[in-house]
N, C-alpha and C. Protein backbone atom coordinates (compact mmCIF):
# COMPACT_ATOMS: atom_id res chain seq x y z
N UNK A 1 -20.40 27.22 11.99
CA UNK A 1 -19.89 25.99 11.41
C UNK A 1 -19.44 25.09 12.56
N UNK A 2 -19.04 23.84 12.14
CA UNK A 2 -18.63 23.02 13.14
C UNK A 2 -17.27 22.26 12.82
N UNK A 3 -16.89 21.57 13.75
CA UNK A 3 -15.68 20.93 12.84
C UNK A 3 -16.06 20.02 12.02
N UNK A 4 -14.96 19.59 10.65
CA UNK A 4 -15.05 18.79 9.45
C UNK A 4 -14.07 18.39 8.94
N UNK A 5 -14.25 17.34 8.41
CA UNK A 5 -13.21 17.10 7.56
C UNK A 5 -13.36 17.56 6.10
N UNK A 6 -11.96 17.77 5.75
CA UNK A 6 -11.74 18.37 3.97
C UNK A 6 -12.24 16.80 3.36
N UNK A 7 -13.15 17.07 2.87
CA UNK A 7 -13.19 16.37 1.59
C UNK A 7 -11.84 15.63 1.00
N UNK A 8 -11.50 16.31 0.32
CA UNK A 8 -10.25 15.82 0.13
C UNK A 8 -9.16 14.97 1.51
N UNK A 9 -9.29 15.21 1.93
CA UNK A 9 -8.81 14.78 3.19
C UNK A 9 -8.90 13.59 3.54
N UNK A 10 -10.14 13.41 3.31
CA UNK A 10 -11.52 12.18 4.26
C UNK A 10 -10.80 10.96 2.94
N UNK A 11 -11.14 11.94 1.73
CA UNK A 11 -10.34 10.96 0.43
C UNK A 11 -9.22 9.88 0.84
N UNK A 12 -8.32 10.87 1.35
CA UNK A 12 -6.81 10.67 1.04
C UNK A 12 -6.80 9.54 2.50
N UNK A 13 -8.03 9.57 3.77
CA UNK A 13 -7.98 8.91 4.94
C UNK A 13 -7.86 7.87 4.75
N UNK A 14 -9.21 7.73 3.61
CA UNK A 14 -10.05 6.55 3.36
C UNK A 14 -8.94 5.72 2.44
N UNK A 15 -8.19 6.21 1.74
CA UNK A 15 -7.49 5.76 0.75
C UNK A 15 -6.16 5.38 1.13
N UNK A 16 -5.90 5.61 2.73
CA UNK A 16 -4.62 4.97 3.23
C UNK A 16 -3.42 5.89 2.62
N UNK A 17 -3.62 7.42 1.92
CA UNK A 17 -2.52 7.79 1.99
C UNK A 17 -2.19 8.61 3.25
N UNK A 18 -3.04 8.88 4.33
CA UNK A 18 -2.57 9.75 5.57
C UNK A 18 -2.55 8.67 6.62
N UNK A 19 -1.49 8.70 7.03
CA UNK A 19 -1.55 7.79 8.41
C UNK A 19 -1.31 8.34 9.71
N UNK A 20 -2.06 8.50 10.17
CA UNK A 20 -2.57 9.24 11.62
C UNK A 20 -1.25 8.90 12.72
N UNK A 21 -1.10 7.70 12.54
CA UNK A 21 0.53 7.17 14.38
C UNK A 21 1.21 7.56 12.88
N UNK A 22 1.27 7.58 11.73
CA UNK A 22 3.02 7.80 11.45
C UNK A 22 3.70 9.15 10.95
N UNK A 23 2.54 9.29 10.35
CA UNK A 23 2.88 11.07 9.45
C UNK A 23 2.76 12.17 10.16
N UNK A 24 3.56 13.07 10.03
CA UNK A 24 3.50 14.13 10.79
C UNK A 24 2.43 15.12 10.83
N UNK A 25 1.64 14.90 11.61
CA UNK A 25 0.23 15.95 11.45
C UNK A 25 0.56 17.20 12.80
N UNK A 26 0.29 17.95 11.96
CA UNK A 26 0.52 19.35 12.63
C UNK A 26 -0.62 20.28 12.75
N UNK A 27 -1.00 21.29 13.60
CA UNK A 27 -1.89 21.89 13.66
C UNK A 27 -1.42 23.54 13.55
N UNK A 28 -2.63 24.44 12.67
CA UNK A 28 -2.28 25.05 12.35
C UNK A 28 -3.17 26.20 12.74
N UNK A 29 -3.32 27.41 13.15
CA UNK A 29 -4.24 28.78 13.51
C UNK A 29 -4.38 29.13 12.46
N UNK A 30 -5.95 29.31 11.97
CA UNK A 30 -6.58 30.19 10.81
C UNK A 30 -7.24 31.76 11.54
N UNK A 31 -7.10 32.92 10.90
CA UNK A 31 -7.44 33.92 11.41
C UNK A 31 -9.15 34.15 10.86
N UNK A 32 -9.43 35.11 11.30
CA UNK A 32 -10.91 35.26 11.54
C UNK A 32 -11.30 35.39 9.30
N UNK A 33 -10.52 35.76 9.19
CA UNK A 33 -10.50 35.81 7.62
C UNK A 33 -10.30 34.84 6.72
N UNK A 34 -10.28 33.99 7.34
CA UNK A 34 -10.61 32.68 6.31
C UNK A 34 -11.47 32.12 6.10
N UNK A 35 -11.98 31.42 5.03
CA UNK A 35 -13.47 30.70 4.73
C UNK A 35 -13.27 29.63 4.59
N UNK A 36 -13.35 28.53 5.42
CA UNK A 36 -13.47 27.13 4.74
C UNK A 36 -13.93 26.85 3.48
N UNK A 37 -13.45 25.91 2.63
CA UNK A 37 -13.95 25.72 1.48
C UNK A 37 -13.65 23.93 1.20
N UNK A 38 -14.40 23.49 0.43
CA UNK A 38 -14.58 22.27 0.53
C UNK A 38 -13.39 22.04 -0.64
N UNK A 39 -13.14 22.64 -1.52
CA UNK A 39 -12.16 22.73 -2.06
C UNK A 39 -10.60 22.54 -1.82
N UNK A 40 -11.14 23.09 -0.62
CA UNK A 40 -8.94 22.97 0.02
C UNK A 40 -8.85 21.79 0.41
N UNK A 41 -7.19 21.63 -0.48
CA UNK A 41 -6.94 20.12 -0.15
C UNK A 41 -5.90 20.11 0.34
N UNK A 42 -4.76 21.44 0.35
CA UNK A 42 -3.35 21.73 -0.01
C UNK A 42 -3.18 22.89 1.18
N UNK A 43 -2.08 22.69 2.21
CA UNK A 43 -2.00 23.92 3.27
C UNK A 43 -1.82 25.33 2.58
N UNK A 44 -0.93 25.11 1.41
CA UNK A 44 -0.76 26.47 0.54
C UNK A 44 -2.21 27.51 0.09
N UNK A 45 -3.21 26.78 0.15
CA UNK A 45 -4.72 26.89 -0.13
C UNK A 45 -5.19 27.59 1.01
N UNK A 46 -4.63 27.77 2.59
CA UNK A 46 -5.56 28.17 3.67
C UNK A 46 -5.16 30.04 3.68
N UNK A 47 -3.92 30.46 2.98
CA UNK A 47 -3.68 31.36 2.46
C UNK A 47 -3.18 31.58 3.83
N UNK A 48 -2.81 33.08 4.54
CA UNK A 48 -1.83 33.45 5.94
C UNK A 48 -2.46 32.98 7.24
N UNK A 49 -1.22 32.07 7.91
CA UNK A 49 -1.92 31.30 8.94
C UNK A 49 -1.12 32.11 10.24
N UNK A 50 -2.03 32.09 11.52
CA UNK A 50 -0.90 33.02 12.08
C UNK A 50 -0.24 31.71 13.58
N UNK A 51 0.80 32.41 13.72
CA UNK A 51 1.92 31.70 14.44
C UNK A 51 2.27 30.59 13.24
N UNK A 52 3.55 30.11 14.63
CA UNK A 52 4.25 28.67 14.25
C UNK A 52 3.31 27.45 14.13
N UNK A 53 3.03 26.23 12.91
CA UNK A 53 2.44 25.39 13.33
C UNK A 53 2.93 24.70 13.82
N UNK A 54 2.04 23.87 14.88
CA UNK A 54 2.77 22.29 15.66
C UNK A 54 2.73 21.42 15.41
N UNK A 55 3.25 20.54 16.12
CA UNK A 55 3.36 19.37 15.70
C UNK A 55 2.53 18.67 16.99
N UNK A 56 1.84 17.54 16.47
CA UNK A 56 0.95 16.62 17.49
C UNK A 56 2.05 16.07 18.29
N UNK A 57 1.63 15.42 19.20
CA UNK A 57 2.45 14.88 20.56
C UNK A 57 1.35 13.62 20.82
N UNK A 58 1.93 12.63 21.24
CA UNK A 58 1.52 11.42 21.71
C UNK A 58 0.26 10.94 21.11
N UNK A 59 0.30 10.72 19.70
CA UNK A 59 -1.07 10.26 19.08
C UNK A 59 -1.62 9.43 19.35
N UNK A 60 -3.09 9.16 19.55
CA UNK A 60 -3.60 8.08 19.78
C UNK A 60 -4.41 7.66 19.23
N UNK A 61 -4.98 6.44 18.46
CA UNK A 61 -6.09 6.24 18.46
C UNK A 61 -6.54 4.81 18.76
N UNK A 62 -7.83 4.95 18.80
CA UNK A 62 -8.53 4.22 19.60
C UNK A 62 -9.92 3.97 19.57
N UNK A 63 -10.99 3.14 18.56
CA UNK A 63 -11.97 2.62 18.86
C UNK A 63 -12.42 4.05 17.58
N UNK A 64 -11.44 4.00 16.43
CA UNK A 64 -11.88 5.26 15.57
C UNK A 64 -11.92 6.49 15.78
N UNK A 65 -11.59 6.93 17.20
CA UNK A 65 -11.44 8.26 17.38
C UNK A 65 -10.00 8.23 17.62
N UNK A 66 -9.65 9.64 17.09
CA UNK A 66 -7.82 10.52 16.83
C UNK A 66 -7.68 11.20 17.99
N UNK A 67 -6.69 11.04 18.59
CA UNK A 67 -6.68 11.79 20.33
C UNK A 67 -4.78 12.13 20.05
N UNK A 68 -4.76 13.51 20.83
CA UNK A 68 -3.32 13.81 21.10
C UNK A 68 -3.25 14.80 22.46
N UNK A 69 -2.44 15.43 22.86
CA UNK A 69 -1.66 16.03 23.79
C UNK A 69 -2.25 17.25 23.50
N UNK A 70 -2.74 18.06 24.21
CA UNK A 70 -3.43 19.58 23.66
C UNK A 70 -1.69 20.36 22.51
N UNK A 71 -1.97 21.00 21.70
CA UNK A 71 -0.91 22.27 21.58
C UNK A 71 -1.08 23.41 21.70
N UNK A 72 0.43 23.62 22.39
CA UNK A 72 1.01 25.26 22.59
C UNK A 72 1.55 25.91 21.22
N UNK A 73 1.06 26.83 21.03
CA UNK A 73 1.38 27.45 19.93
C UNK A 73 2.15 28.56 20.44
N UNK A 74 2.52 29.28 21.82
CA UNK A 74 3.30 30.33 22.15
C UNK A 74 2.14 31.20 21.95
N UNK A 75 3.20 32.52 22.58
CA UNK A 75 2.94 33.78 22.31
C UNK A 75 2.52 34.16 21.07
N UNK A 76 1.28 34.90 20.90
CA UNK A 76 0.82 35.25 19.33
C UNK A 76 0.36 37.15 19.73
N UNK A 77 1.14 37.33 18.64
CA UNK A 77 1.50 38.84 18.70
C UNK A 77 -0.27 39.36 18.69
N UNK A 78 -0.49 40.25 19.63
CA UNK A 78 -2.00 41.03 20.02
C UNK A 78 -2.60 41.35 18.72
N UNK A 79 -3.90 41.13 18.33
CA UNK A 79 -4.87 41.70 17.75
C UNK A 79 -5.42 41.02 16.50
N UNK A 80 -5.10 39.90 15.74
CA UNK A 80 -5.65 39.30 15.36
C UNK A 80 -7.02 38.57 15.77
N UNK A 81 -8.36 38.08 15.28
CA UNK A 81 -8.98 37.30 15.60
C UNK A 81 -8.23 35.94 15.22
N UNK A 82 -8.19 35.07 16.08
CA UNK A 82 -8.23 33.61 15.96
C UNK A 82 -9.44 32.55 16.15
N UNK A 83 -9.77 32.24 14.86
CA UNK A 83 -10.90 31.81 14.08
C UNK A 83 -10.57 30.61 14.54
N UNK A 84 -9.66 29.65 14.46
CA UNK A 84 -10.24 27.84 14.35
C UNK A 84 -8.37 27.41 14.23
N UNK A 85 -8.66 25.81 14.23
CA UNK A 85 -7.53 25.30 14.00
C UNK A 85 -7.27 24.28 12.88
N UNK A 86 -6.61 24.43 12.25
CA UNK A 86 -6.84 23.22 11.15
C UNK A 86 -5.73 22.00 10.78
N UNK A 87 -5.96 21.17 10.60
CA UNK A 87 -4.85 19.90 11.31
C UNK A 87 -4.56 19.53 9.90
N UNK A 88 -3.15 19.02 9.38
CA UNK A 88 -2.49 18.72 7.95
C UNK A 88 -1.57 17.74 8.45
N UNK A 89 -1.13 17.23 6.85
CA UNK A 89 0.31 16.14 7.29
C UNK A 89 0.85 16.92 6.57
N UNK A 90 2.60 17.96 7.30
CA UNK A 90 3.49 18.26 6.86
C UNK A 90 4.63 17.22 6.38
N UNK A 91 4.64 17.88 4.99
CA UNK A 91 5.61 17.06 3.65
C UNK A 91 6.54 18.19 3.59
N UNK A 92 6.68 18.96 4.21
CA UNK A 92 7.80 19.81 4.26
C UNK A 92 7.54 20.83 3.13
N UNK A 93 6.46 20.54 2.28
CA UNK A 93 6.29 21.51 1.39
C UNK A 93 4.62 22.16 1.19
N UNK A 94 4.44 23.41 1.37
CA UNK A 94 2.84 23.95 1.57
C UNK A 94 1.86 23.19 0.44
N UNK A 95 3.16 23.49 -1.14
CA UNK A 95 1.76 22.75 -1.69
C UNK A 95 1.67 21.37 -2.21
N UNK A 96 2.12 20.54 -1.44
CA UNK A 96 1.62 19.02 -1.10
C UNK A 96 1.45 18.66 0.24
N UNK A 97 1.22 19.59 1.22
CA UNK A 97 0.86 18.68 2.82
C UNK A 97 -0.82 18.86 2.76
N UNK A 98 -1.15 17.90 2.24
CA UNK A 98 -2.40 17.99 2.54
C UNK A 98 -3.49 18.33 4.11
N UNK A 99 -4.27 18.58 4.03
CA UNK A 99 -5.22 19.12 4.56
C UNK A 99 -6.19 17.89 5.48
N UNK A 100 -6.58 17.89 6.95
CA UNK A 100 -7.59 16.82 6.79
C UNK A 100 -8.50 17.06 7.58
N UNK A 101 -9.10 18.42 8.36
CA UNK A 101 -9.85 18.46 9.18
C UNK A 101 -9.62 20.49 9.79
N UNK A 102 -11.18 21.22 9.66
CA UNK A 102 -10.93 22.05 10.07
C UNK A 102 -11.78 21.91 11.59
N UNK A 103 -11.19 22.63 12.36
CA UNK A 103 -11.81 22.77 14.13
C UNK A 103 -11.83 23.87 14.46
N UNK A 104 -13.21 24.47 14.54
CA UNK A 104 -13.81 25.88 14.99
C UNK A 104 -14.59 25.62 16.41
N UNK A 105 -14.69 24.27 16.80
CA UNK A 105 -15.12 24.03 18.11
C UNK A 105 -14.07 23.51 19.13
N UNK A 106 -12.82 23.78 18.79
CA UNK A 106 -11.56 23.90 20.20
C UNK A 106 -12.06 24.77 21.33
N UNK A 107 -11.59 24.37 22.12
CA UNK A 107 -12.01 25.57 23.36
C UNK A 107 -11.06 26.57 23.11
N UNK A 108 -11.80 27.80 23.15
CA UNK A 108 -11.32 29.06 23.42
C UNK A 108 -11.19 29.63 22.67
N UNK A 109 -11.62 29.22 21.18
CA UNK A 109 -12.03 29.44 19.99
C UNK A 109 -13.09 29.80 19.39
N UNK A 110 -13.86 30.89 18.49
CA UNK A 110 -12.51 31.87 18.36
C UNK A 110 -12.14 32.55 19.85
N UNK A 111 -10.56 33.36 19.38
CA UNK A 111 -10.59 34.04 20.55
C UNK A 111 -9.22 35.61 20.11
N UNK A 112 -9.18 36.56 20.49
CA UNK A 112 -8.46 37.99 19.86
C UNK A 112 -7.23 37.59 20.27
N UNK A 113 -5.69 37.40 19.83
CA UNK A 113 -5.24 37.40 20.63
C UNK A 113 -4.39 38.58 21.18
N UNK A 114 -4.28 38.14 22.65
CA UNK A 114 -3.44 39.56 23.55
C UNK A 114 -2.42 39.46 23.49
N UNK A 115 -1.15 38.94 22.73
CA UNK A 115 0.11 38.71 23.19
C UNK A 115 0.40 37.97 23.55
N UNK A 116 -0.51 37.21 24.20
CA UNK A 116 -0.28 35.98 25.69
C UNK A 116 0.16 34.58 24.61
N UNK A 117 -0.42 33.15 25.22
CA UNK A 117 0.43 31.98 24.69
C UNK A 117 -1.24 31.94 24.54
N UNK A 118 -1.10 30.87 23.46
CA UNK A 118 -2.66 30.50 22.70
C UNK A 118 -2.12 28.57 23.00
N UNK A 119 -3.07 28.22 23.39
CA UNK A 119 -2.88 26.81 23.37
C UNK A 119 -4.53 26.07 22.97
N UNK A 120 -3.86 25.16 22.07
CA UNK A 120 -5.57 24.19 21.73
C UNK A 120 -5.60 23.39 22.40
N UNK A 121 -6.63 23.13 23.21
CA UNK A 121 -6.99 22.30 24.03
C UNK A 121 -8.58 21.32 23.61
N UNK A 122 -7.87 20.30 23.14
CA UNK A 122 -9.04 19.46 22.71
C UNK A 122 -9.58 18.80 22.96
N UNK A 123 -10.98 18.44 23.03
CA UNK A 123 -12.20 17.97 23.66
C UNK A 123 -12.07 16.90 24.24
N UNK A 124 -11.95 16.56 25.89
CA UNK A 124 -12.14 15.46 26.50
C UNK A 124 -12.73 14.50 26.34
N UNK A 125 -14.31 14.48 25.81
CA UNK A 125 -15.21 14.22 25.67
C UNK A 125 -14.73 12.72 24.92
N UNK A 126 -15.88 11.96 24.42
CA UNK A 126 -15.68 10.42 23.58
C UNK A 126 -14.71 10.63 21.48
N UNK A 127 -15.44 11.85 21.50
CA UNK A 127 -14.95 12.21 20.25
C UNK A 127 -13.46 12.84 20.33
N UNK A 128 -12.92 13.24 21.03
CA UNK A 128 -11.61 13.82 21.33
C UNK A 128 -11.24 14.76 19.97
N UNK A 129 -10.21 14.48 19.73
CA UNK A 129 -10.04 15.62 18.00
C UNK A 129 -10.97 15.10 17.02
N UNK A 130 -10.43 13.87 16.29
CA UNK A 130 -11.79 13.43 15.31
C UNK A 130 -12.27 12.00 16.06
N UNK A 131 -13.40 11.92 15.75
CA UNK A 131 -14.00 10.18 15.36
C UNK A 131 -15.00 10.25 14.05
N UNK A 132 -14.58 8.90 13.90
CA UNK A 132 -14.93 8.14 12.45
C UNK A 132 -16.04 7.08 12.68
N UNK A 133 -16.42 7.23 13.86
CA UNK A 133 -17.35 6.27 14.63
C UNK A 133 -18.73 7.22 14.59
């Protein structure tokens, strides 16, 4: 797979209820056991996510593409697969922070983890996290 946006998501973009500089979008680790589904609209929907999620740092956008600060997610206890990352606006509650984009092409992703600190580091490149371009 590649990265995407939720359906629902792309909805809620297009429709001016997610706002990228104001709402809190956070990123979140899905383990090797999850299935994307075009269906999920709701973080409560991605079912056990592992570690703390973050919070974006210095958002940007620019010319339609979404750019931020890589995240550290810390230390993630050994032996899980870590499958992808998936980015939401936290409402403080699982089942209304919607959903807007899953990323299985982060670097270093997937990857087992050892204990060590897992950090997403996202694509330099023209597309950076998303473009809409």
């Amino acid at each position: 797979m590649s990265n995407v946006l939720y359906p629902k998501g792309a909805q809620k973009i297009l429709g001016k209820q997610i706002d990228f500089g104001n709402d809190a979008i956070k990123a979140a680790i899905v383990p090797s056991g999850y299935t994307f589904s075009t269906a999920h609209e709701f973080l409560n929907e991605l079912g056990t996510t592992v570690g703390t999620a973050q919070s974006l740092a210095n958002k940007s956008i620019t010319g339609g593409v979404f750019d931020a600060d890589d995240v550290a997610f810390g230390a993630i206890a050994a032996g899980p697969t870590l499958k992808g990352v998936v980015l939401f606006v936290d409402t403080g509650n699982a089942t209304t922070s919607p959903l807007i984009a899953y990323l299985d092409e982060v670097t270093g992703f997937p990857m087992i983890a050892n204990g060590g600190a897992v950090k997403a580091e996202w694509n330099d490149g023209s597309g950076k996290i998303l473009a809409l371009v």
